[in-house]
Structure formats: C-alpha cells, structure tokens
PDB file of N, CA and C in Angstrom:
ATOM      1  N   UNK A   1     134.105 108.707 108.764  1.00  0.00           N
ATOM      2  CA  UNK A   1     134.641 109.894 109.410  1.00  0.00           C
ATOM      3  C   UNK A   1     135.901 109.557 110.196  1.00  0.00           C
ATOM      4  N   UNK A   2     136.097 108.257 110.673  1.00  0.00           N
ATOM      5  CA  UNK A   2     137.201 107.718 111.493  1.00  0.00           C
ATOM      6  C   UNK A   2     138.095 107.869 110.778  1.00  0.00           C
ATOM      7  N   UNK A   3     138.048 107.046 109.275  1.00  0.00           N
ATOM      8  CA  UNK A   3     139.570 106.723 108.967  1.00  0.00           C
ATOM      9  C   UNK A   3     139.953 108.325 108.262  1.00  0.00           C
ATOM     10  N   UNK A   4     139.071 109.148 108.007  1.00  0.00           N
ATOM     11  CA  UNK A   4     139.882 110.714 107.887  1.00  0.00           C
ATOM     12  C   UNK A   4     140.609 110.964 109.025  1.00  0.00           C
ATOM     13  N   UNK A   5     139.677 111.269 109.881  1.00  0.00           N
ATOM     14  CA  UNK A   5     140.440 111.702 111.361  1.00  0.00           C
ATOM     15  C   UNK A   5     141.816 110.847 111.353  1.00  0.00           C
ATOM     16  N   UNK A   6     141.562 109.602 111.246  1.00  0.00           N
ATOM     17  CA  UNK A   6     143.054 108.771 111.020  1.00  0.00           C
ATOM     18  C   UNK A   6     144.353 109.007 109.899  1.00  0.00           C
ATOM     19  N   UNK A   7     143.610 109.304 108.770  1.00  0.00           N
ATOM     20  CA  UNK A   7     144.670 109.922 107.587  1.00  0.00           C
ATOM     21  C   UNK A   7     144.861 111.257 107.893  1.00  0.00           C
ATOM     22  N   UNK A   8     144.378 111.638 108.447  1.00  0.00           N
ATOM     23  CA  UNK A   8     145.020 113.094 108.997  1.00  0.00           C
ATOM     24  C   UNK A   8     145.709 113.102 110.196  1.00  0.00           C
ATOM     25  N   UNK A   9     145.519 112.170 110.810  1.00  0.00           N
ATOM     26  CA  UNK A   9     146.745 111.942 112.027  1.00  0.00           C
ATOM     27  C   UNK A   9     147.907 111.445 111.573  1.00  0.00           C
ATOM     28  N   UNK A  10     147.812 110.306 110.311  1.00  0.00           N
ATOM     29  CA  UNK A  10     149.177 109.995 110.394  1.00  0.00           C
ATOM     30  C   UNK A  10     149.798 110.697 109.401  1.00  0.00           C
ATOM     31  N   UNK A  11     149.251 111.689 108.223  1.00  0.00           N
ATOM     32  CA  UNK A  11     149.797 113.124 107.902  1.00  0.00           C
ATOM     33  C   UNK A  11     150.342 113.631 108.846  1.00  0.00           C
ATOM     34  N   UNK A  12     149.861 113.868 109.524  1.00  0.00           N
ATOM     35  CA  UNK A  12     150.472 115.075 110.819  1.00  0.00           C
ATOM     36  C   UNK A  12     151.741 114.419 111.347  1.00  0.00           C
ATOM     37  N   UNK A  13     151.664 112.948 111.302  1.00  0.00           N
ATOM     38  CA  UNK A  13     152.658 112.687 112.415  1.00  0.00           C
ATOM     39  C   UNK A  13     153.910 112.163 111.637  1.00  0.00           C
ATOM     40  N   UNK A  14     153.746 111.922 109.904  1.00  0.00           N
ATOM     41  CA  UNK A  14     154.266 112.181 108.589  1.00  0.00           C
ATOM     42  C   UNK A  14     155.008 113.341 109.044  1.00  0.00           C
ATOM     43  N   UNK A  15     154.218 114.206 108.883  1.00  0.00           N
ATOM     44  CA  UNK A  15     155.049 116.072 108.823  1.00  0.00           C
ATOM     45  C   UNK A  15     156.136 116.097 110.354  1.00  0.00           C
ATOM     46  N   UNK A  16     155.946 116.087 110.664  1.00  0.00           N
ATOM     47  CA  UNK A  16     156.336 115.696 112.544  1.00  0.00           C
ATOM     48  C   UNK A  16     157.735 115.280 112.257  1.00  0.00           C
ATOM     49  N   UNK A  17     157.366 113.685 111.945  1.00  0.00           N
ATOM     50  CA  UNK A  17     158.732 113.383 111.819  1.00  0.00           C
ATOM     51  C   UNK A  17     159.802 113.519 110.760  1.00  0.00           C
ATOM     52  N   UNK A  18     159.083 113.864 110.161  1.00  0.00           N
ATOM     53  CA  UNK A  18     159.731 114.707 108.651  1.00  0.00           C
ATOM     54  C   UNK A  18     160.793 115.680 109.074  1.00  0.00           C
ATOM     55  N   UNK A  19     160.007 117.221 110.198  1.00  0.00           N
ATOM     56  CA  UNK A  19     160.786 117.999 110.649  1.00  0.00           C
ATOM     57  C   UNK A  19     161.955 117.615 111.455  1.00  0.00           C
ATOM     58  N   UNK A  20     161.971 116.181 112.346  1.00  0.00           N
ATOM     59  CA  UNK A  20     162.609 116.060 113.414  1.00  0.00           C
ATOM     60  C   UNK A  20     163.945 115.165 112.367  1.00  0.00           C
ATOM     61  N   UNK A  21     163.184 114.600 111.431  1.00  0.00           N
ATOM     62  CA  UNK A  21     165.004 113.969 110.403  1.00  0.00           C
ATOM     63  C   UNK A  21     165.778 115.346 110.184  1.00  0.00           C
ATOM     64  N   UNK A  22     165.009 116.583 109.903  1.00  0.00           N
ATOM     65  CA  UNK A  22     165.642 117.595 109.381  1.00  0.00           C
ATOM     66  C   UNK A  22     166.693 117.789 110.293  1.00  0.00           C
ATOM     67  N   UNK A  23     165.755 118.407 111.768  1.00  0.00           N
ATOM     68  CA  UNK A  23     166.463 119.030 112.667  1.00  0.00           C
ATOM     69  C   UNK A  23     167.857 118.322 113.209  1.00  0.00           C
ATOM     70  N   UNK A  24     167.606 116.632 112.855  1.00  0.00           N
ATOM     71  CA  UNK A  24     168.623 115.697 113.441  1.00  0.00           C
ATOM     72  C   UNK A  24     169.821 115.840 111.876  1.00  0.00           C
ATOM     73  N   UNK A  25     169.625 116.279 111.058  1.00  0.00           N
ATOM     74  CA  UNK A  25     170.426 116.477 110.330  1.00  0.00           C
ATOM     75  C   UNK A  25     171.376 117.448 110.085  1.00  0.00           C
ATOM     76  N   UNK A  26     170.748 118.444 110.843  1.00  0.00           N
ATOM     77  CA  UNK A  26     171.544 119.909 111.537  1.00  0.00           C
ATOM     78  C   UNK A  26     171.969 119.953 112.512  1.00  0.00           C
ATOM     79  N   UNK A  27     171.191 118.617 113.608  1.00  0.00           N
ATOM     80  CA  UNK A  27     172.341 118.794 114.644  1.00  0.00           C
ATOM     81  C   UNK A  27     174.017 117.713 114.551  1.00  0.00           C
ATOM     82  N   UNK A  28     173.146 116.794 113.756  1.00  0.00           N
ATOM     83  CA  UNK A  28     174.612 116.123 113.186  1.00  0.00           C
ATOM     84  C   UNK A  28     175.975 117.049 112.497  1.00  0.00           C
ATOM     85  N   UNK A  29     175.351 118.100 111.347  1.00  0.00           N
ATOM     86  CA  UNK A  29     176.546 118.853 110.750  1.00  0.00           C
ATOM     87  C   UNK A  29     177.054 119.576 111.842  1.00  0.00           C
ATOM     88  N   UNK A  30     175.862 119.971 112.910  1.00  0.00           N
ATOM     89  CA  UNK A  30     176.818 121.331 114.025  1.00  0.00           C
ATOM     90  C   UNK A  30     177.667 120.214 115.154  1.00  0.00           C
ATOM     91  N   UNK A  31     177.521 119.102 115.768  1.00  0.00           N
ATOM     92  CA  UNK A  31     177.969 118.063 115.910  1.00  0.00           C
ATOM     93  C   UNK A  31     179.187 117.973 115.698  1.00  0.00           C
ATOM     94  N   UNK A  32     179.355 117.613 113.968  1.00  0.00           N
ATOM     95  CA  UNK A  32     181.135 117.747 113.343  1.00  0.00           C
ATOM     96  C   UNK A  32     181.669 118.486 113.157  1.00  0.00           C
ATOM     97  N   UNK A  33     180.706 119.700 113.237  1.00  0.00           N
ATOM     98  CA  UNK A  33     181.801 121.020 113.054  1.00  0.00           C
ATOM     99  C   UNK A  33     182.134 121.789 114.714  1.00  0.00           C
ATOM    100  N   UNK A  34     181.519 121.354 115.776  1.00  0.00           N
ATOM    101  CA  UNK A  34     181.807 121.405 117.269  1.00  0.00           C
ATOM    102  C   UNK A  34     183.286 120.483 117.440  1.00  0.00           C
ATOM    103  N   UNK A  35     182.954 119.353 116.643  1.00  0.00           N
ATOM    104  CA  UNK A  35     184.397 117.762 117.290  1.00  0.00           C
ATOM    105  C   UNK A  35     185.634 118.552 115.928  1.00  0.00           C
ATOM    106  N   UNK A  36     185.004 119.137 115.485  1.00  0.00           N
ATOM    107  CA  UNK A  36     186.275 119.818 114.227  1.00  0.00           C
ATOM    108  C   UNK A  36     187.236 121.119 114.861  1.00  0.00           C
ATOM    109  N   UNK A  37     186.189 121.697 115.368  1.00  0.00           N
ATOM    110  CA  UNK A  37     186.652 122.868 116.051  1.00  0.00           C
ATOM    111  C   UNK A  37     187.459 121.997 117.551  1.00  0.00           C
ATOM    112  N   UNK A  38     186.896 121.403 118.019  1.00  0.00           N
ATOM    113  CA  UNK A  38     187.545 121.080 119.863  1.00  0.00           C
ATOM    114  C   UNK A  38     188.983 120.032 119.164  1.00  0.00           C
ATOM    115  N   UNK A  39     188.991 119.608 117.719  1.00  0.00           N
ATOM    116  CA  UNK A  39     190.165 118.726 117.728  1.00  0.00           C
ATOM    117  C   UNK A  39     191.246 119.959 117.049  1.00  0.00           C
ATOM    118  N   UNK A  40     191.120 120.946 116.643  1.00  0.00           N
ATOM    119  CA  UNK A  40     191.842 122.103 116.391  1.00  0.00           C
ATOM    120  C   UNK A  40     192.852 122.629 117.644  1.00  0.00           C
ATOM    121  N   UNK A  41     191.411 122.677 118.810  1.00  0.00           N
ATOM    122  CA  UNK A  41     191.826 123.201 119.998  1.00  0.00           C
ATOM    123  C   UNK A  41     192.855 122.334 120.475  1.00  0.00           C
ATOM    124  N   UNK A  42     192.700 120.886 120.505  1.00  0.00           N
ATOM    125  CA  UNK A  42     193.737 119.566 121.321  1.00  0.00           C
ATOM    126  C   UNK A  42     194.724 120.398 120.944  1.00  0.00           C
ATOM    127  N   UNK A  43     195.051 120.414 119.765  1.00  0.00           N
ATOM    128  CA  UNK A  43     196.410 120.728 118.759  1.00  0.00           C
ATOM    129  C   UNK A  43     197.186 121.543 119.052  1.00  0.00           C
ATOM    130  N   UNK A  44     196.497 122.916 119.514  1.00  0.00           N
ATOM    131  CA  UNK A  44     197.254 124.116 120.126  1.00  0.00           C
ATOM    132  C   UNK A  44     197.327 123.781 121.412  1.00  0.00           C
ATOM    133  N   UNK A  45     196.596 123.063 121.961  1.00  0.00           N
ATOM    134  CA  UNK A  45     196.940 122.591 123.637  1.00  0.00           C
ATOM    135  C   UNK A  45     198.192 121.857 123.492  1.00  0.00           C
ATOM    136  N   UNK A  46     198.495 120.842 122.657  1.00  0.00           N
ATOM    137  CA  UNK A  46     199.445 119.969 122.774  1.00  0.00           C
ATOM    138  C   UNK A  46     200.394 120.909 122.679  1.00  0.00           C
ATOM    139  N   UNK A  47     200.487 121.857 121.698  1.00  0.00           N
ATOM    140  CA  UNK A  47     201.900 122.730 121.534  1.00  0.00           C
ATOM    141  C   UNK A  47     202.321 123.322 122.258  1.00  0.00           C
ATOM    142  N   UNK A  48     201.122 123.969 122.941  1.00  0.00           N
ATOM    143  CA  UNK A  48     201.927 124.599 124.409  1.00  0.00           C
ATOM    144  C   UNK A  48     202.416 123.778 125.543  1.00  0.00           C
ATOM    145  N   UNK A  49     201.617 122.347 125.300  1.00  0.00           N
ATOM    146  CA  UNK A  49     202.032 121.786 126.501  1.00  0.00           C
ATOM    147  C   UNK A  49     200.976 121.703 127.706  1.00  0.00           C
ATOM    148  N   UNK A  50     199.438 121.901 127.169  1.00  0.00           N
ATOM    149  CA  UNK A  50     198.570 122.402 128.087  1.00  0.00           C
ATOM    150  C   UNK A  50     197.618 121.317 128.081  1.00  0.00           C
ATOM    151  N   UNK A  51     197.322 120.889 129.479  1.00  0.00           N
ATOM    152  CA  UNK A  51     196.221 119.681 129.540  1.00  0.00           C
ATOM    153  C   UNK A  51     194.711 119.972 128.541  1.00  0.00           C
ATOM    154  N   UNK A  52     194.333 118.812 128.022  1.00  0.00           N
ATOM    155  CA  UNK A  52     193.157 119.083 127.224  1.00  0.00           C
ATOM    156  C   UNK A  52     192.012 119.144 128.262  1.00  0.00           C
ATOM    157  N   UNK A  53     192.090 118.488 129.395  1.00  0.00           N
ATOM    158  CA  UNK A  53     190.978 118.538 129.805  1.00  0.00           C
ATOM    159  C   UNK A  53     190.650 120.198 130.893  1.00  0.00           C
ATOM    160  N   UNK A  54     189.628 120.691 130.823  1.00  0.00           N
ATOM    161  CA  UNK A  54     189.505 122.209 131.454  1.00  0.00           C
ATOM    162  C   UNK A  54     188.112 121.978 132.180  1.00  0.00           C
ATOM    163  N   UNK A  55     188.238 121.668 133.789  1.00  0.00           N
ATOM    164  CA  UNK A  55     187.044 121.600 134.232  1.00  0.00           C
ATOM    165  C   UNK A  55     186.190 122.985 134.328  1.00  0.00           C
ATOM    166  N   UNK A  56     186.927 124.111 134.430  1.00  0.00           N
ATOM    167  CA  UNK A  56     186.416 125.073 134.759  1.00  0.00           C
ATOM    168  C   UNK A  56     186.006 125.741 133.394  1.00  0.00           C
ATOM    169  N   UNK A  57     186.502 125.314 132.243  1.00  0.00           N
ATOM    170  CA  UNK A  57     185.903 125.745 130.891  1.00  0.00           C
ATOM    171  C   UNK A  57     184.393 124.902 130.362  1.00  0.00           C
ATOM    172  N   UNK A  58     184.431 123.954 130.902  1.00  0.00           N
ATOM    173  CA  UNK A  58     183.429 122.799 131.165  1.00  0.00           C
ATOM    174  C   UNK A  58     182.220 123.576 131.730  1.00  0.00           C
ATOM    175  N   UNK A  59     182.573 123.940 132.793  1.00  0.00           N
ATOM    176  CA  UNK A  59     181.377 123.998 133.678  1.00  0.00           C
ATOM    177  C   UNK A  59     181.175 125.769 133.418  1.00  0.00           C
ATOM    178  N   UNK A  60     182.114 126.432 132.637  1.00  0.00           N
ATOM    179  CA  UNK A  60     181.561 127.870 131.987  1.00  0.00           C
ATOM    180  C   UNK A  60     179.984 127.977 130.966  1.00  0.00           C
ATOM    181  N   UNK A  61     180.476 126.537 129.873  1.00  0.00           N
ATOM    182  CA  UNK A  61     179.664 126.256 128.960  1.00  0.00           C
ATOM    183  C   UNK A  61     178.439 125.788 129.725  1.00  0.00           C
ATOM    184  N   UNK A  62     178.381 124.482 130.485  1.00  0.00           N
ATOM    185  CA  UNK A  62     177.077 124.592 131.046  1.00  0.00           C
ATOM    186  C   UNK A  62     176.342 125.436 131.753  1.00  0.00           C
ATOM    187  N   UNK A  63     176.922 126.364 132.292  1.00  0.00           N
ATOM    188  CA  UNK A  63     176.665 127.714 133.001  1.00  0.00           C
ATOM    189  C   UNK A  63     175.817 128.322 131.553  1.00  0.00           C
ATOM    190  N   UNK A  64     176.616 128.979 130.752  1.00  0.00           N
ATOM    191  CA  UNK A  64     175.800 129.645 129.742  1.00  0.00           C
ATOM    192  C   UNK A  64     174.670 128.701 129.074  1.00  0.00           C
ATOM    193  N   UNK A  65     175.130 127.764 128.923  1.00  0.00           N
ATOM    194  CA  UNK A  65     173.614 127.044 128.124  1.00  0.00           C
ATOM    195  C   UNK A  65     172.704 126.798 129.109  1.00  0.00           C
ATOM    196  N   UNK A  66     172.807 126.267 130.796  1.00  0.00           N
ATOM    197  CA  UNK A  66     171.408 126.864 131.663  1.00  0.00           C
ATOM    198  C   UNK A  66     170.919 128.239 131.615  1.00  0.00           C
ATOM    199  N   UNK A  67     171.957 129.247 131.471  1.00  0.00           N
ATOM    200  CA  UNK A  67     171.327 130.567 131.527  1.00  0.00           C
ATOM    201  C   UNK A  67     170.059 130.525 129.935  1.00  0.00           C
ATOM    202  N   UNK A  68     170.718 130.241 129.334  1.00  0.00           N
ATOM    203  CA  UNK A  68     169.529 130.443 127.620  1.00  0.00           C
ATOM    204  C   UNK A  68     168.554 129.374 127.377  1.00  0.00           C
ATOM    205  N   UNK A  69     168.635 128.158 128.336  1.00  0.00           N
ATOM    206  CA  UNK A  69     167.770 126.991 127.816  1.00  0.00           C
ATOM    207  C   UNK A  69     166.363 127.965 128.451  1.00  0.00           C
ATOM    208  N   UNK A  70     165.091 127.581 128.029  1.00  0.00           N
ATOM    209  CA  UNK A  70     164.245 127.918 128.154  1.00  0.00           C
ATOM    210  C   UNK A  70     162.590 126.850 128.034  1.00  0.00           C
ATOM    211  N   UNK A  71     163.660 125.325 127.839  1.00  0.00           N
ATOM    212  CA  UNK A  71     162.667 124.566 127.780  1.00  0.00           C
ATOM    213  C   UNK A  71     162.190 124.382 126.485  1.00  0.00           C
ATOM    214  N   UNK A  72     161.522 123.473 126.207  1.00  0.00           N
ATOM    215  CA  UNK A  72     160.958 122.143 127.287  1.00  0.00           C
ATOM    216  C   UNK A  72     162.523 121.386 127.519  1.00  0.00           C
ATOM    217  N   UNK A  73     163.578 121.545 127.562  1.00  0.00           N
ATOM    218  CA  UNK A  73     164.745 120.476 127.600  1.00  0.00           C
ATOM    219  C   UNK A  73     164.784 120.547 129.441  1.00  0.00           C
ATOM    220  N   UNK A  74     164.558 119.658 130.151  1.00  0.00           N
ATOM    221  CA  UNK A  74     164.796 120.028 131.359  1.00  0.00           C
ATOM    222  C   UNK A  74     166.274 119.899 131.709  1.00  0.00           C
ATOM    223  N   UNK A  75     166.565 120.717 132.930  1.00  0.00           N
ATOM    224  CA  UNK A  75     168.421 121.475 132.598  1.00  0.00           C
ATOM    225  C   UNK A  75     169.098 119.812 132.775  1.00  0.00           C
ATOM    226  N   UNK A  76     168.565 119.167 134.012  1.00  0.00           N
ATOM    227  CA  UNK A  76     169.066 117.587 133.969  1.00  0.00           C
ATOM    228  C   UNK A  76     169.523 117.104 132.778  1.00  0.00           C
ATOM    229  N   UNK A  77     168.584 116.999 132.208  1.00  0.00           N
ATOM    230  CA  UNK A  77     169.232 116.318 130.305  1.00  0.00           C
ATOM    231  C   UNK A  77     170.016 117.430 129.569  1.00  0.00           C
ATOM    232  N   UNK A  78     169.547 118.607 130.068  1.00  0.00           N
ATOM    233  CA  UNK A  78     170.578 119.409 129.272  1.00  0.00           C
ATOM    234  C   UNK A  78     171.829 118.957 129.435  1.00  0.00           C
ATOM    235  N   UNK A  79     172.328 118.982 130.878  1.00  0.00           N
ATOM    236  CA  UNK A  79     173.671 118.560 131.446  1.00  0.00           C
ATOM    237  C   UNK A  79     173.657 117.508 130.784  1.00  0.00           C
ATOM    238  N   UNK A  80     173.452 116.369 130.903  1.00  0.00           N
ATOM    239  CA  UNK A  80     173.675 115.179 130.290  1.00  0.00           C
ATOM    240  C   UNK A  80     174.331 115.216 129.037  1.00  0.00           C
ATOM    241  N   UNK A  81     173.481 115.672 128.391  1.00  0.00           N
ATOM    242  CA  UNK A  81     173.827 115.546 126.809  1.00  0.00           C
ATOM    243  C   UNK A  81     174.845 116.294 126.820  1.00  0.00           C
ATOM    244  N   UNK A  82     175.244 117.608 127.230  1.00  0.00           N
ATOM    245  CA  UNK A  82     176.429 118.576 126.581  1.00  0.00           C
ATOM    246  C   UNK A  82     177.704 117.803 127.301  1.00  0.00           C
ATOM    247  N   UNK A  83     177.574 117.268 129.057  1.00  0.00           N
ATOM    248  CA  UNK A  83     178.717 116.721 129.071  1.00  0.00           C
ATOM    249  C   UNK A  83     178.893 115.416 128.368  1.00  0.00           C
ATOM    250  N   UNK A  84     178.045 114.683 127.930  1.00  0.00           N
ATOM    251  CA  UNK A  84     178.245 113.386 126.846  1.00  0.00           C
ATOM    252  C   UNK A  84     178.888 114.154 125.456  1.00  0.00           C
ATOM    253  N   UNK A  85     178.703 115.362 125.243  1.00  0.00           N
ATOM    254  CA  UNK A  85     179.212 115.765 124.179  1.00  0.00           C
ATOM    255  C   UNK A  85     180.245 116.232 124.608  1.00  0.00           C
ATOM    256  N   UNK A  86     181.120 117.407 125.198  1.00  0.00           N
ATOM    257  CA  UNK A  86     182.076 117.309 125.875  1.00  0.00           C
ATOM    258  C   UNK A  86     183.209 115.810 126.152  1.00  0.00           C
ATOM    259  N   UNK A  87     182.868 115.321 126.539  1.00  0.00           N
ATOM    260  CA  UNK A  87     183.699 114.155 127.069  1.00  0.00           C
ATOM    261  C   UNK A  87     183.978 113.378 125.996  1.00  0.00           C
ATOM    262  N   UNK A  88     182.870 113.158 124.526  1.00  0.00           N
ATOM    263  CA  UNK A  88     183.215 113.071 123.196  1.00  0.00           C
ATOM    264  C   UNK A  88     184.199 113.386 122.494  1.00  0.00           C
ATOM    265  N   UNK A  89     183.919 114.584 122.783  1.00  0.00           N
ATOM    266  CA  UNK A  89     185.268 115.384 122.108  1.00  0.00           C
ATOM    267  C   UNK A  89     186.260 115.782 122.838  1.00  0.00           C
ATOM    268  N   UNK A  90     186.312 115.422 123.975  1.00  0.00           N
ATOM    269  CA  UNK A  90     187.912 115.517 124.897  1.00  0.00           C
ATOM    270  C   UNK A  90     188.502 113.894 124.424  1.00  0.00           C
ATOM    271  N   UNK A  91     187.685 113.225 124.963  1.00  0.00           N
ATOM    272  CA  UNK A  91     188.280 111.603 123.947  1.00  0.00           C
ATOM    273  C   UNK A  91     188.827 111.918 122.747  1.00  0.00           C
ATOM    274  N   UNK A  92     187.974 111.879 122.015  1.00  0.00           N
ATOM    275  CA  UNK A  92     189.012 112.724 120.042  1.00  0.00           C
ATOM    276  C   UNK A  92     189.839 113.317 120.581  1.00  0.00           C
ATOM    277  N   UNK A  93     190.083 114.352 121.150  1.00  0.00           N
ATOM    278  CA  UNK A  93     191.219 115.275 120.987  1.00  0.00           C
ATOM    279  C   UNK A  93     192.812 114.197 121.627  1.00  0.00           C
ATOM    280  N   UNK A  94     192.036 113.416 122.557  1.00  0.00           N
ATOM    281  CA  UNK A  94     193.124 112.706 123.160  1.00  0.00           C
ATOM    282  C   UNK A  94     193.808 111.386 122.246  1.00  0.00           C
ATOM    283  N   UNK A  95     192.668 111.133 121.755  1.00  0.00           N
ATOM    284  CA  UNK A  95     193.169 109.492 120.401  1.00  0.00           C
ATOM    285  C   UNK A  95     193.581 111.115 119.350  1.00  0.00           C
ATOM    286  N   UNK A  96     193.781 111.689 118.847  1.00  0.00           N
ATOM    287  CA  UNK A  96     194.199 112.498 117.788  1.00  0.00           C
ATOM    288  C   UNK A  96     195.742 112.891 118.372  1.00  0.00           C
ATOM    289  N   UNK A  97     195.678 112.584 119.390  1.00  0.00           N
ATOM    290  CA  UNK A  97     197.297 113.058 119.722  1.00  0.00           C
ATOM    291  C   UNK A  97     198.129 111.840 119.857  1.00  0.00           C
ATOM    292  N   UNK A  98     197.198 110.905 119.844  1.00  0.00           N
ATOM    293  CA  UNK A  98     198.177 109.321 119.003  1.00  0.00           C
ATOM    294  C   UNK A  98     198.339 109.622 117.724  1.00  0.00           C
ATOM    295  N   UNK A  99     197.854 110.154 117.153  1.00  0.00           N
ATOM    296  CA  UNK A  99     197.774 109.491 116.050  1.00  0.00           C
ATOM    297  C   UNK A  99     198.333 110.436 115.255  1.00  0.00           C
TER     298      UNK A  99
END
C-alpha cells in the first residue's frame, strides 16, 4: 500500500513540475518580449534626448502590480523581482546605445 501512496506522490509531483517548466516557459517568452519592448523605448528616449532611467515611471508600475497582486507572492518579492527586472532592462537599453 506504501509504495502506491509513493507512485502516486511522485506522479503528482511529476505533474507539478511539469506545469511549473510550462509556466517558466511563458514567463521567459513574456520576459523577451518586455526587454524587446523597453529596448524600443531606449531608442525613442535617445532621440529625443531623454534620460532612460524614470524613477517615477518605476514606482507607477510597482504601484499597479501591488494594487492586482493577490498572493501567495508576498509584495516584498514582488518588489524584488520587478525591480530586478526593471534595472535589467534599463541596463540593455543603456549597452544598446553603445552599440
């Protein structure tokens, strides 16, 4: 009776991580198409002449994504991660204007 209970746990935990390659595979494409879109943006910044970095556009976005998070992400790591993503793609936009 054990080793069922056991082949059905590591089914489950099979399926589990099955979903979570998926989900990490969708957040990778939205990922490059976020650093695709913000290195578009550098581009028209550079033309006008306008600093890439926007603290107050920064802290708009984390504003709206605390308003909609709803958990389990606690807002701490939320912040984390979006400004690690942010600051990602202000870097690109800045090596893209070397280059």
């Amino acid at each position: 009776m054990s080793e069922l209970k056991d082949s059905q746990w590591l089914h489950a935990l099979k399926e589990r991580r099955k979903r979570i390659d998926q989900i990490d595979q969708k957040l990778l494409s939205l990922l490059n198409q976020r650093l695709s879109i913000a290195l578009e943006i550098g581009a028209m910044k550079r033309e006008r002449g306008e600093k890439i970095y926007d603290p107050q556009r920064e802290e708009q976005i984390l504003q709206k994504l605390h308003l909609r998070n709803r958990g389990p992400l606690r807002s701490e790591d939320l912040t984390k991660i979006f400004k690690k993503i942010m600051i990602v793609c202000r870097k690109s936009q800045i090596r893209s204007d070397s280059c």
